[in-house]
PDB file of N, CA and C in Angstrom:
ATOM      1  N   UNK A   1     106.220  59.985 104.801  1.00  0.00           N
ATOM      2  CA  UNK A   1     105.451  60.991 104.079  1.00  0.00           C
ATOM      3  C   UNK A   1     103.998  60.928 104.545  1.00  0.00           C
ATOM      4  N   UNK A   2     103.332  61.888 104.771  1.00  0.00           N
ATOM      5  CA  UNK A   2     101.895  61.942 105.102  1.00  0.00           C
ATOM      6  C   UNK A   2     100.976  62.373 103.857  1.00  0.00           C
ATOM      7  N   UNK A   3      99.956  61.337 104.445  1.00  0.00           N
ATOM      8  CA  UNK A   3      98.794  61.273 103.335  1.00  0.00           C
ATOM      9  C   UNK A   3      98.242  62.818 103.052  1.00  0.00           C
ATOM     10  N   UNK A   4      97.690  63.140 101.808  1.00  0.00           N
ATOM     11  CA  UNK A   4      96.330  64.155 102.075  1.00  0.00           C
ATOM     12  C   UNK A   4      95.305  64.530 102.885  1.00  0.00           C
ATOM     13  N   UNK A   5      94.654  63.692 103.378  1.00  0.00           N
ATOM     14  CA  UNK A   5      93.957  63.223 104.335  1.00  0.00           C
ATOM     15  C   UNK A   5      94.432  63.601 105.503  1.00  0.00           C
ATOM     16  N   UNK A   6      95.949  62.909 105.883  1.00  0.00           N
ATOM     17  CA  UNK A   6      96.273  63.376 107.262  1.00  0.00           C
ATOM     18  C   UNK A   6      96.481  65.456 107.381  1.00  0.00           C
ATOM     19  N   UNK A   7      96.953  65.877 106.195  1.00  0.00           N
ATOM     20  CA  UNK A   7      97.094  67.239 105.819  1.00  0.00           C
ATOM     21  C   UNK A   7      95.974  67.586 105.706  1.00  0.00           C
ATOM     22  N   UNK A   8      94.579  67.375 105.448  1.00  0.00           N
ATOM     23  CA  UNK A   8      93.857  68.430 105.480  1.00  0.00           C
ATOM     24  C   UNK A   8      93.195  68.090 106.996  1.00  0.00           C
ATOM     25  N   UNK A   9      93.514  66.823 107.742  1.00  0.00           N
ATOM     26  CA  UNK A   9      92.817  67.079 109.327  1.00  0.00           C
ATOM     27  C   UNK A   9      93.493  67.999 109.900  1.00  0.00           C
ATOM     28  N   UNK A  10      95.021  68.091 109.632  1.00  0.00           N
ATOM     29  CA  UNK A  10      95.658  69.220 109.767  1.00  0.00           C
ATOM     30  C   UNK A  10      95.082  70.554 109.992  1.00  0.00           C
ATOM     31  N   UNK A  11      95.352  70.680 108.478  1.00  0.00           N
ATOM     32  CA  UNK A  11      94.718  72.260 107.953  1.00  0.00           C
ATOM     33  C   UNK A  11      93.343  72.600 109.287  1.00  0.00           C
ATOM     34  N   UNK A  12      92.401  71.426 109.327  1.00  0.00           N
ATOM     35  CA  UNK A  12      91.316  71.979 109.375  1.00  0.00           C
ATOM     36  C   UNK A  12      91.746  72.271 111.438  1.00  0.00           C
ATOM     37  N   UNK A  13      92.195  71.477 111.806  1.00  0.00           N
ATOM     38  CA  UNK A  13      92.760  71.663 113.365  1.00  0.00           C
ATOM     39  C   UNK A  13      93.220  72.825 113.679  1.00  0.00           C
ATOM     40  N   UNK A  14      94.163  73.126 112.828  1.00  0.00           N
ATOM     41  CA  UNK A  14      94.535  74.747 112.793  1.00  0.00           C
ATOM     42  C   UNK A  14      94.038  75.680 112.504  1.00  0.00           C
ATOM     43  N   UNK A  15      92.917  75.815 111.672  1.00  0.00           N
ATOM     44  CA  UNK A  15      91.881  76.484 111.312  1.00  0.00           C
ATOM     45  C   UNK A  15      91.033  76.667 112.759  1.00  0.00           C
ATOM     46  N   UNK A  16      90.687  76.009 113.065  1.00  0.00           N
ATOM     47  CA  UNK A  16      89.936  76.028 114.181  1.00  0.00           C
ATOM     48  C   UNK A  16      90.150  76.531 115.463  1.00  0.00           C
ATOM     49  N   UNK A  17      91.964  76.129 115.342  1.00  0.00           N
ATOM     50  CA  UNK A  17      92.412  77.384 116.295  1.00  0.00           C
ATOM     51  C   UNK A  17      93.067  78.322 116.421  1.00  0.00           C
ATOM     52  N   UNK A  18      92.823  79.080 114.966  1.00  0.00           N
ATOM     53  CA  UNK A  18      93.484  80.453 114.914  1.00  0.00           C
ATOM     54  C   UNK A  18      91.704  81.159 114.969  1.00  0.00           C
ATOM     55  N   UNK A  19      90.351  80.401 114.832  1.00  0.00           N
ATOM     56  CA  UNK A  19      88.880  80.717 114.781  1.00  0.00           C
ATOM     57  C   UNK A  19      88.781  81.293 116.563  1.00  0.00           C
ATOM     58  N   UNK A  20      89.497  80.421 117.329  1.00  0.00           N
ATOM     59  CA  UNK A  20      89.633  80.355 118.425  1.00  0.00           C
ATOM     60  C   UNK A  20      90.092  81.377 119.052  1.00  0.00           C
ATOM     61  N   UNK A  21      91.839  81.441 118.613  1.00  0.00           N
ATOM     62  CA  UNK A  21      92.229  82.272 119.076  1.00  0.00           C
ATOM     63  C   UNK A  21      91.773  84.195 118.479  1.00  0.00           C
ATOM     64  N   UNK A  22      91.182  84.428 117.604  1.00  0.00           N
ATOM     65  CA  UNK A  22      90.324  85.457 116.980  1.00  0.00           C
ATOM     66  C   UNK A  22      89.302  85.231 117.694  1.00  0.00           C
ATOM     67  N   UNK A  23      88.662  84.600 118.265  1.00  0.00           N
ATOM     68  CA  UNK A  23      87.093  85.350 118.993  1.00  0.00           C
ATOM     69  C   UNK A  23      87.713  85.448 120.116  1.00  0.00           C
ATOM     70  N   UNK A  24      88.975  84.976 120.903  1.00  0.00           N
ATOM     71  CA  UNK A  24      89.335  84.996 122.411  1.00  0.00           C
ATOM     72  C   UNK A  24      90.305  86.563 122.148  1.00  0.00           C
ATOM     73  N   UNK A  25      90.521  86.878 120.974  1.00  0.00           N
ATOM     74  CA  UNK A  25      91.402  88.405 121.194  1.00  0.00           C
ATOM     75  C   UNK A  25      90.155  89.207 121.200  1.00  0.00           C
ATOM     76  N   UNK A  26      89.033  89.325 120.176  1.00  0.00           N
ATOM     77  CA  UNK A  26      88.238  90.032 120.336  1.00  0.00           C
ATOM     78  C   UNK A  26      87.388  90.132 121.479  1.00  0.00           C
ATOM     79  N   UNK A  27      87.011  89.120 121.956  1.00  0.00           N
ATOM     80  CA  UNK A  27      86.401  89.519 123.420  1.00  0.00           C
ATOM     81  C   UNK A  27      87.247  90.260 124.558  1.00  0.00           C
ATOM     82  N   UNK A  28      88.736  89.956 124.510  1.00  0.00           N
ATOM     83  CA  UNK A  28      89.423  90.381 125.147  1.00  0.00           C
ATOM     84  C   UNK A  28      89.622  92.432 124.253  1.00  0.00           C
ATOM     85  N   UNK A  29      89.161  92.600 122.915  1.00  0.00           N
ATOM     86  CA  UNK A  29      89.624  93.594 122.892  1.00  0.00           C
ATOM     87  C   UNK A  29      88.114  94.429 123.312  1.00  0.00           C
ATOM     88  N   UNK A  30      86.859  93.948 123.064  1.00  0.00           N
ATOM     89  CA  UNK A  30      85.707  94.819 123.659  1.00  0.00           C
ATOM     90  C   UNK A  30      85.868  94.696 125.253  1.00  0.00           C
ATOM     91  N   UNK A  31      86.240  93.868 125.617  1.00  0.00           N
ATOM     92  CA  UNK A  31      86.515  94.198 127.281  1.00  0.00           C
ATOM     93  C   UNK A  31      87.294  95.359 128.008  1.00  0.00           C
ATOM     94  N   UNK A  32      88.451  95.776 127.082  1.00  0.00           N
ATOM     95  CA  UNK A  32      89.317  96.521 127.010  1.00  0.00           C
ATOM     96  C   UNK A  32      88.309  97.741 126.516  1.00  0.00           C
ATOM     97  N   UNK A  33      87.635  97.955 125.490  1.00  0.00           N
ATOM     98  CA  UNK A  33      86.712  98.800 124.941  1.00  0.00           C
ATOM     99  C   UNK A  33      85.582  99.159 126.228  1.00  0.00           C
ATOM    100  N   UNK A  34      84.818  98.383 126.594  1.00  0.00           N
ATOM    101  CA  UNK A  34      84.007  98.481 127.462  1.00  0.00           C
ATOM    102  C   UNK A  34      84.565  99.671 128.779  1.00  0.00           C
ATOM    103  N   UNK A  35      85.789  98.719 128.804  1.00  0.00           N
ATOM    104  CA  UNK A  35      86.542  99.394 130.268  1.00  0.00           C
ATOM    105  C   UNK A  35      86.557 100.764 130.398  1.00  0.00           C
ATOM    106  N   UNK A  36      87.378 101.118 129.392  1.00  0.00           N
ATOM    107  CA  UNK A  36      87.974 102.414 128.815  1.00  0.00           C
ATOM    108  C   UNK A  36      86.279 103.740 128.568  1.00  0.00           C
ATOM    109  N   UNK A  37      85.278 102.827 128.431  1.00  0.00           N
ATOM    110  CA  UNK A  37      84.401 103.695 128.122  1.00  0.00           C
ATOM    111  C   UNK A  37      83.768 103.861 129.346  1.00  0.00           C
ATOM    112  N   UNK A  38      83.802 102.789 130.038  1.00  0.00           N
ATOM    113  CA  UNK A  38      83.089 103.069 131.973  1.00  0.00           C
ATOM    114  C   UNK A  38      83.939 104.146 132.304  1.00  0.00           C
ATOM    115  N   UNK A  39      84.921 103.926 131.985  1.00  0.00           N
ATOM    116  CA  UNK A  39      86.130 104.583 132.714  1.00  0.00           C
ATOM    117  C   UNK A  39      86.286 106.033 132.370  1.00  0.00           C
ATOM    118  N   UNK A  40      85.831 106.591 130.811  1.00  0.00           N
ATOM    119  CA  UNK A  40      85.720 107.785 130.470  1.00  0.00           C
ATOM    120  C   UNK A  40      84.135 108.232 130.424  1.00  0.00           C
ATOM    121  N   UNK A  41      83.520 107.581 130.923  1.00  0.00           N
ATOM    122  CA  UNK A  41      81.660 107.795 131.197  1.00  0.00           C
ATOM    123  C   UNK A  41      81.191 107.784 129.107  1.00  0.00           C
ATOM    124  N   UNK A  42      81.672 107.627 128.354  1.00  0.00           N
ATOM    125  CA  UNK A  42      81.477 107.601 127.487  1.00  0.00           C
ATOM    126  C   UNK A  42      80.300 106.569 126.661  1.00  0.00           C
ATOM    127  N   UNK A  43      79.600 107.206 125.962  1.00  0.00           N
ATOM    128  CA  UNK A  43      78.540 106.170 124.943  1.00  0.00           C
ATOM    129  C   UNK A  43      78.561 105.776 123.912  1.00  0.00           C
ATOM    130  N   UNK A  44      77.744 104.471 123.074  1.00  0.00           N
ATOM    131  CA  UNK A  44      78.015 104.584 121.892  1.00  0.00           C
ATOM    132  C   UNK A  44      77.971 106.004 120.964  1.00  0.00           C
ATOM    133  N   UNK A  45      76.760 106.720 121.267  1.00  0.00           N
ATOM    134  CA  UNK A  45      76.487 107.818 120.611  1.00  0.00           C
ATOM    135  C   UNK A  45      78.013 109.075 120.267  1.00  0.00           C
ATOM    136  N   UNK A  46      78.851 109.011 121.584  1.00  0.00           N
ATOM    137  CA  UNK A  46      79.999 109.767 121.663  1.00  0.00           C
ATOM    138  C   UNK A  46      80.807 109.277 120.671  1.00  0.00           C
ATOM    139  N   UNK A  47      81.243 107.749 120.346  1.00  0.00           N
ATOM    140  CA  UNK A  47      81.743 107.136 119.375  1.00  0.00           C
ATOM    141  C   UNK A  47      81.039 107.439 118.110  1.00  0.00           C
ATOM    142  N   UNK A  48      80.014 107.411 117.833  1.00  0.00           N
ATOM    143  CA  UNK A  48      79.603 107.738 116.262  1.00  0.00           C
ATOM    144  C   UNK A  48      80.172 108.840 115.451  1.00  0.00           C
ATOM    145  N   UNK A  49      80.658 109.747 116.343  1.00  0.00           N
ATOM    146  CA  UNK A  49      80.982 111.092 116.094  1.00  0.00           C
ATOM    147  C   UNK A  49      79.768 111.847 115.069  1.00  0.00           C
ATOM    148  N   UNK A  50      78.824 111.780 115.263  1.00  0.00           N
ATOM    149  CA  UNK A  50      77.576 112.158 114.984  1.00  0.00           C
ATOM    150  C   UNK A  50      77.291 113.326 115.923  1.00  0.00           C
ATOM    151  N   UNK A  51      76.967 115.038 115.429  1.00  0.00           N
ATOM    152  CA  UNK A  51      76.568 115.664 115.884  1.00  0.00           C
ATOM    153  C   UNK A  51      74.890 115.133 116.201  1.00  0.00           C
ATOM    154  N   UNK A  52      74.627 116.118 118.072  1.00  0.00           N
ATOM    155  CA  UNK A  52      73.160 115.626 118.549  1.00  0.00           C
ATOM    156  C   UNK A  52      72.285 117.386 117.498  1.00  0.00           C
ATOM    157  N   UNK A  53      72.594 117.809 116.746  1.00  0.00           N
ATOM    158  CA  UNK A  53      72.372 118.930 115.934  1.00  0.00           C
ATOM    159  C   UNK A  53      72.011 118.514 114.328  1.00  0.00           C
ATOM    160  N   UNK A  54      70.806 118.645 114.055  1.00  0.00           N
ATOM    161  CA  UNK A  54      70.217 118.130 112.584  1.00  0.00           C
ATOM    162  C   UNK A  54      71.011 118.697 111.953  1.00  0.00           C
ATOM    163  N   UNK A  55      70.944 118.596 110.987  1.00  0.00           N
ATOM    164  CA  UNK A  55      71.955 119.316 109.587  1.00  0.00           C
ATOM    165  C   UNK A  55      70.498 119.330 108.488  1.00  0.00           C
ATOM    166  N   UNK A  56      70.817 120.376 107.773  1.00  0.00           N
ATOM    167  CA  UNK A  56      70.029 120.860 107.132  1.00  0.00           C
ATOM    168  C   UNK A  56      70.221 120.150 105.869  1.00  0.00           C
ATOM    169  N   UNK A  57      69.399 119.419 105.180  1.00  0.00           N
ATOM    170  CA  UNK A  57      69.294 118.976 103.871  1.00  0.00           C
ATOM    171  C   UNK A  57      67.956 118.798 103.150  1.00  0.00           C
ATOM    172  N   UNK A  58      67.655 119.026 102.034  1.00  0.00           N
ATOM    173  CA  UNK A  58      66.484 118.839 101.232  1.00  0.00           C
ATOM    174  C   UNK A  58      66.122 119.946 101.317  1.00  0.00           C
ATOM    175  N   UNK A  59      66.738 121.203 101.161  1.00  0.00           N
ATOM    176  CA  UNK A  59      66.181 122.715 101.685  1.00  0.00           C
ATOM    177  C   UNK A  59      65.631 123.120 100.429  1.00  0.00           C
ATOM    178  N   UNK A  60      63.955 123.655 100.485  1.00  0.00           N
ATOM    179  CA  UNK A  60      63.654 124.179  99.110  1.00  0.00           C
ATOM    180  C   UNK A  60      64.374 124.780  98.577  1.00  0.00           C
ATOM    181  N   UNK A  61      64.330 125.587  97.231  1.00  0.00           N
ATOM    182  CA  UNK A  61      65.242 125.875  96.712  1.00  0.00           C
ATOM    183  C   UNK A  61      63.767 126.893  95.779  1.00  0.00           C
ATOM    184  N   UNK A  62      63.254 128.398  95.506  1.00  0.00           N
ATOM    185  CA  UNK A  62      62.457 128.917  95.156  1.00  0.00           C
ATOM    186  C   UNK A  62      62.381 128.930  93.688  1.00  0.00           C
ATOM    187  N   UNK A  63      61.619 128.751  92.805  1.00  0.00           N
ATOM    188  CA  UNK A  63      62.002 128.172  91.204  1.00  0.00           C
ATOM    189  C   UNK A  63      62.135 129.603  90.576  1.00  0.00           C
ATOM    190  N   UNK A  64      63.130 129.591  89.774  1.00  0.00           N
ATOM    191  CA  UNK A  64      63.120 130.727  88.903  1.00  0.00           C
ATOM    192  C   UNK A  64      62.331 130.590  87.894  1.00  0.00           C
ATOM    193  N   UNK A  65      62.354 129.550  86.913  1.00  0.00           N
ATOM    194  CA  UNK A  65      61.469 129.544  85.790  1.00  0.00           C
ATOM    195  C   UNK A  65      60.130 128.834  86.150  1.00  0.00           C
ATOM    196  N   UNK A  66      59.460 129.522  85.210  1.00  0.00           N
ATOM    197  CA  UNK A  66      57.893 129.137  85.275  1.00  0.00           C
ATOM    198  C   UNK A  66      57.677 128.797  83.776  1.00  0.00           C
ATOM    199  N   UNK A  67      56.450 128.075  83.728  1.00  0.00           N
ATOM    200  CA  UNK A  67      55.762 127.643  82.274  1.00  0.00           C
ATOM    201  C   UNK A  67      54.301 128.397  82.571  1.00  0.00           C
ATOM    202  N   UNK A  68      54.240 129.405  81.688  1.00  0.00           N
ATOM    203  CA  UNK A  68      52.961 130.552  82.049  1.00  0.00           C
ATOM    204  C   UNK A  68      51.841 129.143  81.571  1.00  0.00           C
ATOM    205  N   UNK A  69      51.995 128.351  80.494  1.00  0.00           N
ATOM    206  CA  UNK A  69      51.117 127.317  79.778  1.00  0.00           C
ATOM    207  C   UNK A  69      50.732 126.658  80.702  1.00  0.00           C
ATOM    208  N   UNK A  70      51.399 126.064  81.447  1.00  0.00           N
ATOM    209  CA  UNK A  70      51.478 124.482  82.424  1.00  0.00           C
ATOM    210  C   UNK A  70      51.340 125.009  83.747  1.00  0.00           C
ATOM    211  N   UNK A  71      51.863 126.159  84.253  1.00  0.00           N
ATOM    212  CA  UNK A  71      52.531 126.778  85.605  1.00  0.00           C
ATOM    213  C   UNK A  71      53.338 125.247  86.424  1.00  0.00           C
ATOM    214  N   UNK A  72      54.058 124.488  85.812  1.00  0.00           N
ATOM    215  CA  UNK A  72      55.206 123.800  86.041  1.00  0.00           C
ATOM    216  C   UNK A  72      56.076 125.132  86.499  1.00  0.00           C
ATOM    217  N   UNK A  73      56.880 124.976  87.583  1.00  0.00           N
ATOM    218  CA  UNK A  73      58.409 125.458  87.522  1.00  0.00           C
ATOM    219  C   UNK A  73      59.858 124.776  87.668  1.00  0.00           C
ATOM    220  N   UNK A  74      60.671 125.543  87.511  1.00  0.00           N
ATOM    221  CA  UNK A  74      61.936 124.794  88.192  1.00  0.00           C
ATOM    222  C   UNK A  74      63.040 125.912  88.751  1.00  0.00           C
ATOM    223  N   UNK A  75      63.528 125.257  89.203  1.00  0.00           N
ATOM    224  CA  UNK A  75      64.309 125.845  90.494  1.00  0.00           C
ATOM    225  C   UNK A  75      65.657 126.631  89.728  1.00  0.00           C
ATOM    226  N   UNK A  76      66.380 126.199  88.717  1.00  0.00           N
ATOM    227  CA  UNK A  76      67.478 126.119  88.130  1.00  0.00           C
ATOM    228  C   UNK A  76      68.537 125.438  88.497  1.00  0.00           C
ATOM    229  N   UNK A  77      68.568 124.138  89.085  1.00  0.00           N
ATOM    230  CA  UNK A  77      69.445 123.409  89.818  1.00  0.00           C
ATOM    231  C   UNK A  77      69.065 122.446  89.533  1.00  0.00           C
ATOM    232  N   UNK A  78      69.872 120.794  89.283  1.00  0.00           N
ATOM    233  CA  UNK A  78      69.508 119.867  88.535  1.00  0.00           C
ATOM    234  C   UNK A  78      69.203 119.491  87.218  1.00  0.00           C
ATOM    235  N   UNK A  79      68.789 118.423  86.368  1.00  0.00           N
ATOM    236  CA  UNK A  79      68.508 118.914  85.268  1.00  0.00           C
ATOM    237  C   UNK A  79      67.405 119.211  84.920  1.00  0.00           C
ATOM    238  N   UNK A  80      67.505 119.893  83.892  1.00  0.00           N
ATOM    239  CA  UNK A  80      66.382 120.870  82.962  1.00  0.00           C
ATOM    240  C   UNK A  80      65.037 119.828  82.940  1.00  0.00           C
ATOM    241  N   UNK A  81      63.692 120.438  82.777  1.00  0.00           N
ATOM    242  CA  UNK A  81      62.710 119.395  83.302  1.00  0.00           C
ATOM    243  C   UNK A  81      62.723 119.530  81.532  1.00  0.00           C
ATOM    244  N   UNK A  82      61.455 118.423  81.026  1.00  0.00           N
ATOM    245  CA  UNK A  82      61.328 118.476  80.005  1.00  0.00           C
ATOM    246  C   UNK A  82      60.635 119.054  79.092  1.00  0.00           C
ATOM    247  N   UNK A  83      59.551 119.901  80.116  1.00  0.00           N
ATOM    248  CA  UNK A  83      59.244 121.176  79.181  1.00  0.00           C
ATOM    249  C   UNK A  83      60.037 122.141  79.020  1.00  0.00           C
ATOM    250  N   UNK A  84      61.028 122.766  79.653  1.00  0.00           N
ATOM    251  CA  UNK A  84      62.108 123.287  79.044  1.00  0.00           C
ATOM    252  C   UNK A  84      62.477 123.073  78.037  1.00  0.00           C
ATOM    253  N   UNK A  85      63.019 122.164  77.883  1.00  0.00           N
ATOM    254  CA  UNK A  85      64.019 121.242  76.912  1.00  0.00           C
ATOM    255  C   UNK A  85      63.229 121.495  75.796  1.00  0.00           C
ATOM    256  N   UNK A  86      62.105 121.439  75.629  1.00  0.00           N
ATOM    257  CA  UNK A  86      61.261 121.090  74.656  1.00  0.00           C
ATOM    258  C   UNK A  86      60.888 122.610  73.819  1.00  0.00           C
ATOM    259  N   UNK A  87      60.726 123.593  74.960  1.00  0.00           N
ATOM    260  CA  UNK A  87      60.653 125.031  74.282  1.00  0.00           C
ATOM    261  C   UNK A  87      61.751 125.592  73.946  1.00  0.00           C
ATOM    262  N   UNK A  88      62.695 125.361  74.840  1.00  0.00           N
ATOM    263  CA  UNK A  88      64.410 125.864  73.864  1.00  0.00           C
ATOM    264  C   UNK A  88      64.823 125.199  72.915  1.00  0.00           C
ATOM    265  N   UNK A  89      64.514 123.497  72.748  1.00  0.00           N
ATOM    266  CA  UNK A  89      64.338 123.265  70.966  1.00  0.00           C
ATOM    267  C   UNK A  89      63.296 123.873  70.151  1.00  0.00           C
ATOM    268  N   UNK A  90      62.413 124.356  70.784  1.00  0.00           N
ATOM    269  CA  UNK A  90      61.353 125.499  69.566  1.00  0.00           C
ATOM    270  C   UNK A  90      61.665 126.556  69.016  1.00  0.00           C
ATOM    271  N   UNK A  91      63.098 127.103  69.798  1.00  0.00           N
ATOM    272  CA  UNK A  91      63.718 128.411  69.575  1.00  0.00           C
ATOM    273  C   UNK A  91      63.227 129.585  70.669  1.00  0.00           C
ATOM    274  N   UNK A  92      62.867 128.771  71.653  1.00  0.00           N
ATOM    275  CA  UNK A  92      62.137 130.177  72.657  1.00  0.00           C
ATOM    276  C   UNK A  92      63.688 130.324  73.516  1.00  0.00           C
ATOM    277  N   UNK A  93      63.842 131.563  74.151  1.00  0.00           N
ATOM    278  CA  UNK A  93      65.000 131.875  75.465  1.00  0.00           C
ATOM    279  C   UNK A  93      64.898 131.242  76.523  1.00  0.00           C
ATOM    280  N   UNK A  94      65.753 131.219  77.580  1.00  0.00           N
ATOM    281  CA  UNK A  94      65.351 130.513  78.752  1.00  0.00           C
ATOM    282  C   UNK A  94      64.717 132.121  79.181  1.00  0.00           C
ATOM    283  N   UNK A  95      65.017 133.083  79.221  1.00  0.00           N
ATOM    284  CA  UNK A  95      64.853 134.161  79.592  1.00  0.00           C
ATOM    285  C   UNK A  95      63.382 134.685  79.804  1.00  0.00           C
ATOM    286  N   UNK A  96      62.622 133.897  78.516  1.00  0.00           N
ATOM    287  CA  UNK A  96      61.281 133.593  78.651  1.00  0.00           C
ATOM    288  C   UNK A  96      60.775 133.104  79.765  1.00  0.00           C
ATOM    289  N   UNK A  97      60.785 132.258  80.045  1.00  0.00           N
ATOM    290  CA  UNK A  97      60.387 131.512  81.253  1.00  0.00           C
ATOM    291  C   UNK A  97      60.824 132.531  82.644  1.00  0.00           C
ATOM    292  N   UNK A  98      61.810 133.174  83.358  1.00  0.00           N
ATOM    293  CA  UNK A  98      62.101 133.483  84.226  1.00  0.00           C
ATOM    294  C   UNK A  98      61.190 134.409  85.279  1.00  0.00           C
ATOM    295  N   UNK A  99      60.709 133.652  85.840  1.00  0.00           N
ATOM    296  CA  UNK A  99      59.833 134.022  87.174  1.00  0.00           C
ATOM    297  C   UNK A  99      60.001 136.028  87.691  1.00  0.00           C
TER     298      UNK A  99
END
């Protein structure tokens, strides 16, 4: 029967070379990667699948409501700012406000 001791020098021997054999597949699989990309003239950038074309985001958005008091506006998208909030609990329309 074998000690604990002899089982975990074990464990740890084998550990070490399945560590082994995992960095020797992966180098072997970017080599394979590398190849394939000399080979198709290809770049990282082609891999990102990232258009080279901005995309449009953060686009103003023109405010419909106004505060004639404050001249605060808002856009009608997102939530309600808090002078809104505050005059439609007074009983005013949103309709009031509309630019």
């Amino acid at each position: 029967m074998t000690s604990v001791s002899e089982l975990l020098a074990q464990k740890a021997a084998i550990e070490q070379q399945i560590a082994e054999a995992q960095r020797s597949e992966r180098a072997g699989a970017v080599a394979k990667v590398k190849a394939l990309m000399a080979e198709h003239g290809l770049t990282l950038a082609d891999l990102s699948g990232k258009s080279s074309s901005p995309k449009r985001s953060g686009a103003k958005v023109p405010p419909k409501y106004r505060n004639a008091a404050t001249g605060d506006t808002w856009s009608g998208r997102g939530l309600q700012p808090n002078w809104l909030k505050a005059a439609l609990a007074s009983g005013k329309q949103i309709g009031d406000f509309t630019i």
